[in-house]
PDB file of N, CA and C in Angstrom:
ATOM      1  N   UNK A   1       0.605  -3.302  -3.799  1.00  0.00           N
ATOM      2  CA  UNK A   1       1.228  -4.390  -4.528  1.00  0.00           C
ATOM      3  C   UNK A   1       2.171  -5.138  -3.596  1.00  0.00           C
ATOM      4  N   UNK A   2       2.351  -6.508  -4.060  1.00  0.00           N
ATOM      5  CA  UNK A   2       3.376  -7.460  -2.810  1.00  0.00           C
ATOM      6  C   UNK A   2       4.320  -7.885  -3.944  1.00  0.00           C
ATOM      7  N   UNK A   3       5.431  -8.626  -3.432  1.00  0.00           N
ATOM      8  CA  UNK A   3       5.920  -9.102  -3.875  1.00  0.00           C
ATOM      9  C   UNK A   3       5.649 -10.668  -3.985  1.00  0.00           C
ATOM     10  N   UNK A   4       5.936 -11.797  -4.871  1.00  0.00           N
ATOM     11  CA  UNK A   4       5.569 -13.231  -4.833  1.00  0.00           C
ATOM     12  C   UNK A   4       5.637 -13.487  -3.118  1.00  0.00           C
ATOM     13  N   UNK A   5       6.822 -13.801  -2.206  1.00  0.00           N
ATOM     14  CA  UNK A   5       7.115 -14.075  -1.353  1.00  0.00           C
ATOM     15  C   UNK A   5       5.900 -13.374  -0.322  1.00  0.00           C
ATOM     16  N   UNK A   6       5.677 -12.139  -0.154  1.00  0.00           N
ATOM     17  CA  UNK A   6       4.794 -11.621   0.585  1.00  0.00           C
ATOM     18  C   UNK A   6       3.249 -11.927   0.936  1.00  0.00           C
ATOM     19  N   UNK A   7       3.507 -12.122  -0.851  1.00  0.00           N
ATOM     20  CA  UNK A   7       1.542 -12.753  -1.334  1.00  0.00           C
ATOM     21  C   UNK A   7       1.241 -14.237  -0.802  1.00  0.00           C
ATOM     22  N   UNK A   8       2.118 -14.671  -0.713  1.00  0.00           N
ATOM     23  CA  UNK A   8       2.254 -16.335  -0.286  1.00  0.00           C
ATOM     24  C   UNK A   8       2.197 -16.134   1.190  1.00  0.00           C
ATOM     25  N   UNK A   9       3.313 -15.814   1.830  1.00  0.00           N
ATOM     26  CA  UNK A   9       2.806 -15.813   3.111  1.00  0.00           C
ATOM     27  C   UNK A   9       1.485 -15.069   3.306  1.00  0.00           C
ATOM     28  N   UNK A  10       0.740 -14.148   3.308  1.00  0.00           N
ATOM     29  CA  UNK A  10      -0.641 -13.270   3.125  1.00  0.00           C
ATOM     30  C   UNK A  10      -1.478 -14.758   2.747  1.00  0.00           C
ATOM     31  N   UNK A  11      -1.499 -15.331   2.078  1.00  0.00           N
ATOM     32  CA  UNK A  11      -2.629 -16.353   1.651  1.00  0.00           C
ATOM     33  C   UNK A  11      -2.483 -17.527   2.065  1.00  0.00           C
ATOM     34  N   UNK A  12      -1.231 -17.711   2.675  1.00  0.00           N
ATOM     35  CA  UNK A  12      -1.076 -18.852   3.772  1.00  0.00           C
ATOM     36  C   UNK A  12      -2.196 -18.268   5.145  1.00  0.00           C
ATOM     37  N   UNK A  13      -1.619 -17.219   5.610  1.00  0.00           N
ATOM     38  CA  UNK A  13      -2.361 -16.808   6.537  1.00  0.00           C
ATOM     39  C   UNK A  13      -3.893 -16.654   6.661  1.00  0.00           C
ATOM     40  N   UNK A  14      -4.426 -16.675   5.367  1.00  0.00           N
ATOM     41  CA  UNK A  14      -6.034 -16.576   5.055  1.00  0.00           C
ATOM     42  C   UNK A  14      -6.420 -17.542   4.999  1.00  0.00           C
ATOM     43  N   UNK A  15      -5.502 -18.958   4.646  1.00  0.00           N
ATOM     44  CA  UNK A  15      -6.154 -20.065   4.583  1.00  0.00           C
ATOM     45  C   UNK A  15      -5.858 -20.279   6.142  1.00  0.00           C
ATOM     46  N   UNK A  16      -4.953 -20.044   6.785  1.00  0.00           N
ATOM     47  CA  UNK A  16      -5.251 -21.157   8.091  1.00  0.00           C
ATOM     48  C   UNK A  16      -6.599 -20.414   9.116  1.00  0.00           C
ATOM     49  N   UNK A  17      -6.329 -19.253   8.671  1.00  0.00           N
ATOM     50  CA  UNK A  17      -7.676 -18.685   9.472  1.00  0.00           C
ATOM     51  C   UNK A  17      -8.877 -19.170   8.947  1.00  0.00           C
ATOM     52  N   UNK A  18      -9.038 -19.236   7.463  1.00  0.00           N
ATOM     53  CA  UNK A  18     -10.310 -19.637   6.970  1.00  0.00           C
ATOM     54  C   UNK A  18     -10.656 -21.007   7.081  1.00  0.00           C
ATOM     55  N   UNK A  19      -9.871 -21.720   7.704  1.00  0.00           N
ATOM     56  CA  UNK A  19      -9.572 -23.006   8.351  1.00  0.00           C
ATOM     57  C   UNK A  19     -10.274 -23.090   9.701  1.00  0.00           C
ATOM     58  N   UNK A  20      -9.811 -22.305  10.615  1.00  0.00           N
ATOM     59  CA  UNK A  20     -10.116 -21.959  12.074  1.00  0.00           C
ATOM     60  C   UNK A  20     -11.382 -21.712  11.658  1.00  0.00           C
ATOM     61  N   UNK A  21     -12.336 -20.428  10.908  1.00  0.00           N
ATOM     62  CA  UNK A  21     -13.676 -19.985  10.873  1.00  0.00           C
ATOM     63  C   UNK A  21     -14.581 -21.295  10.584  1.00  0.00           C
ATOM     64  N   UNK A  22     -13.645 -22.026   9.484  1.00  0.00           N
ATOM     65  CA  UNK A  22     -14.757 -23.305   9.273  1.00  0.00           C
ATOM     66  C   UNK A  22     -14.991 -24.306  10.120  1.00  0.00           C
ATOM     67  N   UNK A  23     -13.246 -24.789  11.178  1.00  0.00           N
ATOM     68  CA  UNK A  23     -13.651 -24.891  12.312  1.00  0.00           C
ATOM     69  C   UNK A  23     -15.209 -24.656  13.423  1.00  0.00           C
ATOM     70  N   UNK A  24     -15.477 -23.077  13.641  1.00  0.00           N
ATOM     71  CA  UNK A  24     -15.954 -22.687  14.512  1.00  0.00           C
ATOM     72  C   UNK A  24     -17.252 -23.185  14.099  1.00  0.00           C
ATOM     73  N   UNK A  25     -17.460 -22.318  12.662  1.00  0.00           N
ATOM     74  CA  UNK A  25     -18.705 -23.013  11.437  1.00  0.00           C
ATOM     75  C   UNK A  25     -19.660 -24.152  11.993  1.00  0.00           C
ATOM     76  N   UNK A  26     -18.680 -25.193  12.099  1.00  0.00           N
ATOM     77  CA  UNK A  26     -18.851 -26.946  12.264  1.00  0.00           C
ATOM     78  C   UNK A  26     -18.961 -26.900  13.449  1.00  0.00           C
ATOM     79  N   UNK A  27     -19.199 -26.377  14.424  1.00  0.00           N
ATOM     80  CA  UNK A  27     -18.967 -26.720  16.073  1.00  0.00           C
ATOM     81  C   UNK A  27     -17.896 -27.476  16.509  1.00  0.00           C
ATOM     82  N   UNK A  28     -16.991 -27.722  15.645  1.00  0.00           N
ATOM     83  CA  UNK A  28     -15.525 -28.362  16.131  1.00  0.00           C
ATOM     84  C   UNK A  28     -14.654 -27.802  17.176  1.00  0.00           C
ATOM     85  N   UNK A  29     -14.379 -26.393  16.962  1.00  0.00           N
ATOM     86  CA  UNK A  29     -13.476 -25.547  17.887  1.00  0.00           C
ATOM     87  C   UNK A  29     -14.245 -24.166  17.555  1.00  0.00           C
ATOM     88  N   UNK A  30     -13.956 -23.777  19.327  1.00  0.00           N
ATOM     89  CA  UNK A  30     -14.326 -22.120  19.625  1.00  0.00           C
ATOM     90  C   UNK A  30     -13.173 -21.454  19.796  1.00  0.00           C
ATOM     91  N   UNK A  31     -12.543 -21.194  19.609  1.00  0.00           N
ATOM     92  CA  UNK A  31     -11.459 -20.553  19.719  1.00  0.00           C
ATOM     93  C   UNK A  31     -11.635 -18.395  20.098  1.00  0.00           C
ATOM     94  N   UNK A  32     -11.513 -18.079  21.124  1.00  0.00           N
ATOM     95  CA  UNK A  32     -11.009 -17.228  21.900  1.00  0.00           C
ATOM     96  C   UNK A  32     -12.239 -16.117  21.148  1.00  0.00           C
ATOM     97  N   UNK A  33     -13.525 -16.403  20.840  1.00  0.00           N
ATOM     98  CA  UNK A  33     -14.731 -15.753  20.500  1.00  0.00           C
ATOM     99  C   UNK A  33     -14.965 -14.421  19.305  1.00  0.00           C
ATOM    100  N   UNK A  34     -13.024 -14.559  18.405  1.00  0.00           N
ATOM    101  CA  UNK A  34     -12.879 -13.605  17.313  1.00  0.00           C
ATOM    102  C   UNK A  34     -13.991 -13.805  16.621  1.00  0.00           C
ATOM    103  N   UNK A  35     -14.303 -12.464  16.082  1.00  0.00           N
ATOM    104  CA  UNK A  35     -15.319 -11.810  14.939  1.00  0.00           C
ATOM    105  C   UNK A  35     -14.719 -12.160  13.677  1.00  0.00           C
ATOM    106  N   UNK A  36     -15.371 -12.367  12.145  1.00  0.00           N
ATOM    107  CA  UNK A  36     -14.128 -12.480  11.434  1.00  0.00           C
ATOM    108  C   UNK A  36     -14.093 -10.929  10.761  1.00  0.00           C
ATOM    109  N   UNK A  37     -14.579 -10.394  10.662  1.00  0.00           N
ATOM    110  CA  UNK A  37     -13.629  -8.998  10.504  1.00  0.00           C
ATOM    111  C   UNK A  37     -12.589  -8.230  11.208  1.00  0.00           C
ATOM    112  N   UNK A  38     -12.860  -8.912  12.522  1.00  0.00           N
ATOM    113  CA  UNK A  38     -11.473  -8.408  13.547  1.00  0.00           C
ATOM    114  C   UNK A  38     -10.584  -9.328  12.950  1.00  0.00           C
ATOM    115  N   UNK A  39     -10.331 -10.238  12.403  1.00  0.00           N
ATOM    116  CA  UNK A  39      -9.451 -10.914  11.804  1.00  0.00           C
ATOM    117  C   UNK A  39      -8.943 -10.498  10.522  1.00  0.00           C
ATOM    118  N   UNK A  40     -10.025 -10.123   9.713  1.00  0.00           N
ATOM    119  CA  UNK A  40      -9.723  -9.443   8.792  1.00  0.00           C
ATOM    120  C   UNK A  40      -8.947  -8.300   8.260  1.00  0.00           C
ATOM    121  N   UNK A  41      -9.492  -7.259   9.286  1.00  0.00           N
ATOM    122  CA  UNK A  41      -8.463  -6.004   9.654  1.00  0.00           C
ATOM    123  C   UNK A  41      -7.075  -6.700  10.403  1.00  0.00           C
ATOM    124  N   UNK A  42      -6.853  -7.187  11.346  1.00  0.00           N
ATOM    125  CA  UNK A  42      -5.458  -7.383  11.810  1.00  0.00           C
ATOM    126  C   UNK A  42      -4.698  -8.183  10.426  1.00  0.00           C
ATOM    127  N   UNK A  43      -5.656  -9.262   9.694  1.00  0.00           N
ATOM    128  CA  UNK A  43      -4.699  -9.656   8.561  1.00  0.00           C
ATOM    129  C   UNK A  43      -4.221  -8.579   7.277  1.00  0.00           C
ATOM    130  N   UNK A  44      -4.931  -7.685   7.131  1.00  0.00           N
ATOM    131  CA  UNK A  44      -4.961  -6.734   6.003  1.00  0.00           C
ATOM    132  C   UNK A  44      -3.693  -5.721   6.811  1.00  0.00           C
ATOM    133  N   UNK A  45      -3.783  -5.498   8.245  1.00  0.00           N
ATOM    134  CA  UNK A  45      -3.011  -4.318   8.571  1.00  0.00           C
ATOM    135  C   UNK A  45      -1.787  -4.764   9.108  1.00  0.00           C
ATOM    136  N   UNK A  46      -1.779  -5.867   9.428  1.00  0.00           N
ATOM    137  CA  UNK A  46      -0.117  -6.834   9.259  1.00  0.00           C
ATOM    138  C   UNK A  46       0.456  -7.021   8.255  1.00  0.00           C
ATOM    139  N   UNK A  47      -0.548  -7.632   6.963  1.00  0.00           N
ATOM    140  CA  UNK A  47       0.543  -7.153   5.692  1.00  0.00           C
ATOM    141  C   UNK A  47       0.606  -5.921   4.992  1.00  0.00           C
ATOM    142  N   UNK A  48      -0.418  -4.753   4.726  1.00  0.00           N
ATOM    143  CA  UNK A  48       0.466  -3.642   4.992  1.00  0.00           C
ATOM    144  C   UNK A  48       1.674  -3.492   5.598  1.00  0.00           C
ATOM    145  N   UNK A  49       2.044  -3.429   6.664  1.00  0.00           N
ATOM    146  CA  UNK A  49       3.147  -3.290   7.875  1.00  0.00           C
ATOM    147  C   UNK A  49       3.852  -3.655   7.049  1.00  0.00           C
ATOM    148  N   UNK A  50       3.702  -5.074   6.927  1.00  0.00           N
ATOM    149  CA  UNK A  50       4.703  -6.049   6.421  1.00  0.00           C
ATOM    150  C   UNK A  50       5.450  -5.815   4.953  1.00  0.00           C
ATOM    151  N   UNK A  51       4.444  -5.746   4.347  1.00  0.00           N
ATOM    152  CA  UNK A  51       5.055  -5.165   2.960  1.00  0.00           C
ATOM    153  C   UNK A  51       5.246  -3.480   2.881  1.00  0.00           C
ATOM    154  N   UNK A  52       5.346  -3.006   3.573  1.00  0.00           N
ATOM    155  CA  UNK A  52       5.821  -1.549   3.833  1.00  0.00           C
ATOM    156  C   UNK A  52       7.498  -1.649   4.026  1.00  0.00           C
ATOM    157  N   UNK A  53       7.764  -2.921   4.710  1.00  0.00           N
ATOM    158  CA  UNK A  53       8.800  -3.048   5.391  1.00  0.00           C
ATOM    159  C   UNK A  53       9.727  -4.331   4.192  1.00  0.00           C
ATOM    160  N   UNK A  54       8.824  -4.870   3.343  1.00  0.00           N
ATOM    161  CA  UNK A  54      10.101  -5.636   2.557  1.00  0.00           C
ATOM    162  C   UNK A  54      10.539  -4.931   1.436  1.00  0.00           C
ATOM    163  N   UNK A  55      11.624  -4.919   1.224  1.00  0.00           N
ATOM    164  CA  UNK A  55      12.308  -4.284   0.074  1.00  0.00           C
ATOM    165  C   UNK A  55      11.990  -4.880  -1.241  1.00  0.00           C
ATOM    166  N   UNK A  56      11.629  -5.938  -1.676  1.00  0.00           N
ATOM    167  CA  UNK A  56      11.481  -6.251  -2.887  1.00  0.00           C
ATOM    168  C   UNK A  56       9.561  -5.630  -3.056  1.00  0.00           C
ATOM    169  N   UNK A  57       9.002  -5.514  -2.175  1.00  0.00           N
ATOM    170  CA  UNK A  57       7.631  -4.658  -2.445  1.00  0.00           C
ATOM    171  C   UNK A  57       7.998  -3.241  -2.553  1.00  0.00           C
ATOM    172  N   UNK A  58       8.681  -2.811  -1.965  1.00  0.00           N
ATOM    173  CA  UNK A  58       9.020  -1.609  -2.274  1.00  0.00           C
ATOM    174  C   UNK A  58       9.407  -1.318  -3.333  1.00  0.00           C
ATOM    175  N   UNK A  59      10.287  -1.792  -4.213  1.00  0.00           N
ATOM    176  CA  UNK A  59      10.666  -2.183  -5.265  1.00  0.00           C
ATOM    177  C   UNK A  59      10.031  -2.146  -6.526  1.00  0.00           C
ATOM    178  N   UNK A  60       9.116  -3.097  -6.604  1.00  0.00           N
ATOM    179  CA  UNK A  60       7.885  -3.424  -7.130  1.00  0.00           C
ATOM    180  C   UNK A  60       6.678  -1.959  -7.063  1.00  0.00           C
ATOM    181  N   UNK A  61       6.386  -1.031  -6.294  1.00  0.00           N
ATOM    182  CA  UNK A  61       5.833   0.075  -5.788  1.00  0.00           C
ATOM    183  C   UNK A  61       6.458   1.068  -6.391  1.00  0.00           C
ATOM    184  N   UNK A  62       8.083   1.351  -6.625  1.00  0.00           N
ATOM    185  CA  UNK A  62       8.649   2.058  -7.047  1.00  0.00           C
ATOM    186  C   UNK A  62       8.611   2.282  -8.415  1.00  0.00           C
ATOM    187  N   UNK A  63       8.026   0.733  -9.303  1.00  0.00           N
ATOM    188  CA  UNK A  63       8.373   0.504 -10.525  1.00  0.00           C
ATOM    189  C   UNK A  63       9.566   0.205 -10.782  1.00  0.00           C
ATOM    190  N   UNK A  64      11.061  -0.309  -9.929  1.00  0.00           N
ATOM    191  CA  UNK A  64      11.990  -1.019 -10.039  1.00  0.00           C
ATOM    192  C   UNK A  64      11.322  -2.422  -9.799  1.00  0.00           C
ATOM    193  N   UNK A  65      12.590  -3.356 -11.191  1.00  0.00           N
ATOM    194  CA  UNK A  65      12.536  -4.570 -10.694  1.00  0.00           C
ATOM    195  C   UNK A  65      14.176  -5.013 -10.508  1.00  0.00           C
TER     196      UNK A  65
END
């Protein structure tokens, strides 16, 4: 579970990547020859991290609000 703030940044981040893939898609930009599941895992295991580490997810996890 995230908190509002967490989930927003997380889906900011999916759109600019899913931005970049449609990029590549279109022959517009190649950018540095990522897979998109290597993208996938580093985005999934950064916000883990990330929401491991904010207190209002923790929070939320605990069943405190």
């Amino acid at each position: 579970m995230m908190c509002k703030k967490c989930g927003k940044i997380g889906g900011l981040l999916f759109l600019i990547f899913g931005i970049l893939f449609l990029l590549v898609d279109l022959n517009v930009w190649n950018f540095w020859g990522l897979q998109w599941w290597t993208v996938l895992f580093i985005l999934l295991g950064l916000g883990m991290m990330c929401s491991g580490c904010c207190p209002d997810c923790c929070k939320m996890r605990d069943g405190k609000k």
